[in-house]
Protein backbone atom coordinates (compact mmCIF):
# COMPACT_ATOMS: atom_id res chain seq x y z
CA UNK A 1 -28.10 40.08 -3.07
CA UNK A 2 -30.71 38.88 -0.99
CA UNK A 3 -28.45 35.25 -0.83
CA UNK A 4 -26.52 37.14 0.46
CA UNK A 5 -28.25 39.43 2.98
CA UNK A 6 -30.04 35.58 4.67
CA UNK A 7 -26.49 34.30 4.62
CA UNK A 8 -25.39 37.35 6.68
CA UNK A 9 -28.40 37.69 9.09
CA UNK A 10 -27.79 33.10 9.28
CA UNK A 11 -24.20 34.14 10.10
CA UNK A 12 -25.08 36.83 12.91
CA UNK A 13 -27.59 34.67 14.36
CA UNK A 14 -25.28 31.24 14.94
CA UNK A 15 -22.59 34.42 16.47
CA UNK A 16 -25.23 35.46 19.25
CA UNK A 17 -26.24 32.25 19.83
CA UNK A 18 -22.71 31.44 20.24
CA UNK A 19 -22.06 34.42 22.36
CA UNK A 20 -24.99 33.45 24.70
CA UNK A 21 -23.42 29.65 24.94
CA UNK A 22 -20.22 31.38 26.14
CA UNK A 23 -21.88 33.20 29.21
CA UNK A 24 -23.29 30.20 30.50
CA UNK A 25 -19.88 28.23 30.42
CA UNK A 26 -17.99 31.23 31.38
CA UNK A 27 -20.81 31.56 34.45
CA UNK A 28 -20.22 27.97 35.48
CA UNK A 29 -15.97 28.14 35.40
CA UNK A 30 -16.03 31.37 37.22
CA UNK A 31 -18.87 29.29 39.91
CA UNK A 32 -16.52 26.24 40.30
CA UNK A 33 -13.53 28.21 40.46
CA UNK A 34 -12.60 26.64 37.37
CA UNK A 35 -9.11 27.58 34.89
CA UNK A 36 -8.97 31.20 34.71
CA UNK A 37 -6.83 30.65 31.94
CA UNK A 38 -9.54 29.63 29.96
CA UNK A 39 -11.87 31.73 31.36
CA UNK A 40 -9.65 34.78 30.05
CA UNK A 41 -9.50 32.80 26.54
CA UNK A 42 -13.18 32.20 26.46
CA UNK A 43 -14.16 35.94 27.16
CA UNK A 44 -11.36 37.23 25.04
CA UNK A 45 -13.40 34.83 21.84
CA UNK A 46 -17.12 36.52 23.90
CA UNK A 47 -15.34 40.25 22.73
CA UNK A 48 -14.51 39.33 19.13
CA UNK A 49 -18.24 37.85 18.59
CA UNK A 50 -19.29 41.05 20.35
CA UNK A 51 -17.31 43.25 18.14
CA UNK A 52 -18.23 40.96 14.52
CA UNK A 53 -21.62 40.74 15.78
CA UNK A 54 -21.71 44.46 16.00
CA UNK A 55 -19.98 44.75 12.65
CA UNK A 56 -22.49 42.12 10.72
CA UNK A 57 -25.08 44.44 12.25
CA UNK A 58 -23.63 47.39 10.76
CA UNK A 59 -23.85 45.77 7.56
CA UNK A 60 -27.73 44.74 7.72
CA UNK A 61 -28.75 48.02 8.60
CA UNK A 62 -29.61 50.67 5.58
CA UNK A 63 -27.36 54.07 6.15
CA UNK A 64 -29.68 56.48 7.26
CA UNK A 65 -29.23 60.05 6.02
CA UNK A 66 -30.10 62.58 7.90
């Protein structure tokens, strides 16, 4: 279990770092005017790493009980 727990928390941390990398090149397209089309594809890939990130995180975290 705990393989698998540093596999998951390796796994969420390459996804932010990838989400990060994807505002700076969306940031410099959008600056030079660049191909919206893949400036649409690139933040369309930002909102699934937003939305696995979120669900990795989900994952890590105990359930609380209130």
């Amino acid at each position: 279990m705990l393989d698998d727990r540093e596999s998951l928390l390796r796994r969420l941390h390459e996804m932010r770092s990838e989400h990060r990398d994807l505002d700076t090149v969306i940031a410099r397209l959008e600056a030079d005017r660049g191909d919206q089309l893949q400036v649409q594809r690139l933040k369309k890939r930002k909102l699934k790493l937003k939305d696995e990130i979120a669900w990795l995180e989900s994952r890590l975290l105990p359930d609380i009980i209130a």
